[in-house]
N, C-alpha and C. Protein backbone atom coordinates (compact mmCIF):
# COMPACT_ATOMS: atom_id res chain seq x y z
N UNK A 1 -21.78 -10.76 -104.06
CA UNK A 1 -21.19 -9.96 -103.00
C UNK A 1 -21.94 -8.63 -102.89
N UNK A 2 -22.29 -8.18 -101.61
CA UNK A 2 -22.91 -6.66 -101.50
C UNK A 2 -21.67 -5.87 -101.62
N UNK A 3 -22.90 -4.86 -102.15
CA UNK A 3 -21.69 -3.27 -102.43
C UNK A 3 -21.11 -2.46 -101.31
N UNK A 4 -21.94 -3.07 -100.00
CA UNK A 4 -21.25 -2.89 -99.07
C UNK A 4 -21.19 -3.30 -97.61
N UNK A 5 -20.10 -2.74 -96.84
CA UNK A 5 -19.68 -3.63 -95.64
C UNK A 5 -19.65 -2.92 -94.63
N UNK A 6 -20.45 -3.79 -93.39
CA UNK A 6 -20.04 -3.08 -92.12
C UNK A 6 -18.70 -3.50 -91.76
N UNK A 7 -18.45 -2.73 -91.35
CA UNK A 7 -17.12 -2.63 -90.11
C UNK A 7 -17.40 -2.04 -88.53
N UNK A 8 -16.59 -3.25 -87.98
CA UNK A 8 -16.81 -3.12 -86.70
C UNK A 8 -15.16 -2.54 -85.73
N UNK A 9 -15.57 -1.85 -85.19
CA UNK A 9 -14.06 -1.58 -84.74
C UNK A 9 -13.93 -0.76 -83.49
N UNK A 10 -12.45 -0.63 -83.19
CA UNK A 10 -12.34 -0.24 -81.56
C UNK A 10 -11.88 1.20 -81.57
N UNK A 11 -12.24 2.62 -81.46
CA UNK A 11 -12.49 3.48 -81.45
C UNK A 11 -11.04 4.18 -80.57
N UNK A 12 -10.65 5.53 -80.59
CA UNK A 12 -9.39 5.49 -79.57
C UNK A 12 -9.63 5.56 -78.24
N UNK A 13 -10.88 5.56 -77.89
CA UNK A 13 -11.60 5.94 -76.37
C UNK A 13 -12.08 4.28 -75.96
N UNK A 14 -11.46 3.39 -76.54
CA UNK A 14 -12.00 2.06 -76.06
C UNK A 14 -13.65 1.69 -76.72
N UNK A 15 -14.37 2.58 -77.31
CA UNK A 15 -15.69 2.35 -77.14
C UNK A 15 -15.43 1.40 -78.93
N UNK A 16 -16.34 0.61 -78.89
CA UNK A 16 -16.73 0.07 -80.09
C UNK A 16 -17.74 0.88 -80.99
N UNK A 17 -17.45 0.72 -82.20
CA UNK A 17 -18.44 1.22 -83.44
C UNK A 17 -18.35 0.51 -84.54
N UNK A 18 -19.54 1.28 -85.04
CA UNK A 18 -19.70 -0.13 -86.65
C UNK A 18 -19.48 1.22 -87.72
N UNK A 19 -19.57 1.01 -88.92
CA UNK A 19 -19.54 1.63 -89.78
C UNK A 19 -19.98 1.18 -91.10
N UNK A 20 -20.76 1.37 -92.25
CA UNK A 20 -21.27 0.87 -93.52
C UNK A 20 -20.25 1.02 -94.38
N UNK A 21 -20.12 0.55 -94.98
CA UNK A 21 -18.48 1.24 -96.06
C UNK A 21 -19.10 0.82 -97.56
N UNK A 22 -18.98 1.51 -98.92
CA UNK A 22 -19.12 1.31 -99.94
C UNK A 22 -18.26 0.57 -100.31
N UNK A 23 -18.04 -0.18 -101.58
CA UNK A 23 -17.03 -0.76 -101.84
C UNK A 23 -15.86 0.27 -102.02
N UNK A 24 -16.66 1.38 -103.00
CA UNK A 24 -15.78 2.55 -103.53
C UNK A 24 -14.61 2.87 -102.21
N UNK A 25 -15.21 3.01 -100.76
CA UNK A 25 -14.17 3.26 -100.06
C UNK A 25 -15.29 4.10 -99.34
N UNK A 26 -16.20 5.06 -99.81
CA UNK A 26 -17.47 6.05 -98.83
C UNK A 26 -17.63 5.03 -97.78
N UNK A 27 -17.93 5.89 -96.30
CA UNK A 27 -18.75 5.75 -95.25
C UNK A 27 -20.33 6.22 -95.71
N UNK A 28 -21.03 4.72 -95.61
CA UNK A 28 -22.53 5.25 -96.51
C UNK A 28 -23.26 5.30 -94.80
N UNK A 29 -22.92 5.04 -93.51
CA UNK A 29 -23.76 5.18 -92.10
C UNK A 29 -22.33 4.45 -91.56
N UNK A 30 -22.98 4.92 -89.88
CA UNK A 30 -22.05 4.65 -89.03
C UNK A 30 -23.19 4.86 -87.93
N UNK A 31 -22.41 4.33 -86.27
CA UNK A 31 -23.57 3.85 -85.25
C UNK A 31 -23.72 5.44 -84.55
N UNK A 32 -22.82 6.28 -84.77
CA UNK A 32 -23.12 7.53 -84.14
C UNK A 32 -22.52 7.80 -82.94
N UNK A 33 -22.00 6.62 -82.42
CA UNK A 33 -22.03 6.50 -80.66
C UNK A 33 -21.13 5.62 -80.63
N UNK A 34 -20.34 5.08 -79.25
CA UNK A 34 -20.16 3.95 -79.19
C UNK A 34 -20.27 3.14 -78.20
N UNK A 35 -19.89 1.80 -78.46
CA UNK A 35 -20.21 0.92 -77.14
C UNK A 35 -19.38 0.48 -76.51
N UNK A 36 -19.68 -0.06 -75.44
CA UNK A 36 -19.03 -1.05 -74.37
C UNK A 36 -18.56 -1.98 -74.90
N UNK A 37 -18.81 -2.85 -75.29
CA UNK A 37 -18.32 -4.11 -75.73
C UNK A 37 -18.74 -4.56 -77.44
N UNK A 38 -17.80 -5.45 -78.05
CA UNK A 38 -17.68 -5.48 -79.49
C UNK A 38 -19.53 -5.98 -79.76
N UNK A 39 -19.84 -6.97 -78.94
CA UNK A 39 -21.11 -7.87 -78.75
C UNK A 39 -22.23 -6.57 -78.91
N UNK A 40 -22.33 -5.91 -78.46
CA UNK A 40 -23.63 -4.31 -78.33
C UNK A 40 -23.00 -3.88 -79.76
N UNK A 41 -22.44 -3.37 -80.03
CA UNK A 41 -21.67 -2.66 -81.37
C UNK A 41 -22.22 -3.95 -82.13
N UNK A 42 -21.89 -4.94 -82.36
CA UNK A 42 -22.71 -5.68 -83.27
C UNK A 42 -24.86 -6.01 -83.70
N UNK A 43 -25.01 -6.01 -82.09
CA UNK A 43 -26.37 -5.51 -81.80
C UNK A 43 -26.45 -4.60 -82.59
N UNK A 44 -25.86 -3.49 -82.37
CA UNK A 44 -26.76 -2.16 -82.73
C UNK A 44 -26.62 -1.90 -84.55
N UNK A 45 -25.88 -2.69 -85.42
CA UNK A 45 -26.08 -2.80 -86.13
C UNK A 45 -26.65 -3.61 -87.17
N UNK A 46 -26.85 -4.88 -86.30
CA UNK A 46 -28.22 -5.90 -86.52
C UNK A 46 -29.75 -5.17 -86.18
N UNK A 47 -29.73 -4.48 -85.47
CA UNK A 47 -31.09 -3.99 -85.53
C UNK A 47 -30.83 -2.93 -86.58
N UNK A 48 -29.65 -2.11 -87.02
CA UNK A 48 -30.17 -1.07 -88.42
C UNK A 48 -30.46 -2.09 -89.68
N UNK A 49 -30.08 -3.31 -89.54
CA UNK A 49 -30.33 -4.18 -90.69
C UNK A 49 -31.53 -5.02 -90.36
N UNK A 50 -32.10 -5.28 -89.06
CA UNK A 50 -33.68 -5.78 -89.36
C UNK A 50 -34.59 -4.60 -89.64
N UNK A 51 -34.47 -3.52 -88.91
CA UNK A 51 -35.60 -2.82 -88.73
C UNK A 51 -35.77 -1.49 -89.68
N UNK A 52 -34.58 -1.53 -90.70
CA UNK A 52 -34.59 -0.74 -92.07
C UNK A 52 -34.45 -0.58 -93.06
N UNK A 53 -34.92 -2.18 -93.47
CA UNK A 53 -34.19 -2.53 -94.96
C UNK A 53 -35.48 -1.79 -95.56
N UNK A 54 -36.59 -1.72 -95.53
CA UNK A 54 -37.27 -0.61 -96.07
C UNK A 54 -37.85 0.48 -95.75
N UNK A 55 -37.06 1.27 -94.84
CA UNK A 55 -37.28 2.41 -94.15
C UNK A 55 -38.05 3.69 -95.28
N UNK A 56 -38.73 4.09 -94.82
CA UNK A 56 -39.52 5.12 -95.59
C UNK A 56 -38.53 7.02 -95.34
N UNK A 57 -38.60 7.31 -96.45
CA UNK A 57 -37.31 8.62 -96.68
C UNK A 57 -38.44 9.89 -95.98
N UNK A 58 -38.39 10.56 -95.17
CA UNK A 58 -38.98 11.66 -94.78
C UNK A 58 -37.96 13.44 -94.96
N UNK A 59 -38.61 14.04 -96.25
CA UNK A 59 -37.96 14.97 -96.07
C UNK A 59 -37.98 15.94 -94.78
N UNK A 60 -36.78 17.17 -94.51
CA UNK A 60 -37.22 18.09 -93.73
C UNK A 60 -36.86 17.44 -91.87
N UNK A 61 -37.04 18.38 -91.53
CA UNK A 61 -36.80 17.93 -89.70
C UNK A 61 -38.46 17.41 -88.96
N UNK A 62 -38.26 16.23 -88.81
CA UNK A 62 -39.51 15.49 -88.03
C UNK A 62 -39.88 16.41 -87.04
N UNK A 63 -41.20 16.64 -86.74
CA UNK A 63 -41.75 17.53 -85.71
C UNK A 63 -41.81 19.00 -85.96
N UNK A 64 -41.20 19.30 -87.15
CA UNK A 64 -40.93 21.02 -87.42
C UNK A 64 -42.13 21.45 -88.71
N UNK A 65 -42.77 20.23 -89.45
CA UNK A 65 -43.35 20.93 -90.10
C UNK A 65 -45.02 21.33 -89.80
């Protein structure tokens, strides 16, 4: 079993969002935003899981140094 879980859910403004959850109970990411429909909210967190399972860590603010 992974240490942790998205959650997908309906927001009080209707919009959908996902969220990463530790087991411990921490929010380790969340989508930032939300969507239209549960189907996009699931999208958008299939692409944080293709396109960053080995994302490279950049200290500092991109473009500022």
């Amino acid at each position: 079993m992974a240490p942790a879980t998205f959650h997908v859910y309906e927001d009080q403004s209707g919009q959908y969002r996902w969220r990463l959850v530790h087991d411990n109970g921490n929010i380790i990411a969340d989508s930032g935003e939300g969507y239209a429909s549960k189907q996009k909210a699931k999208q958008g967190l299939q692409s944080v899981k293709d396109n960053a399972p080995d994302a490279d860590v950049v200290e500092g603010n991109p473009g500022t140094e």
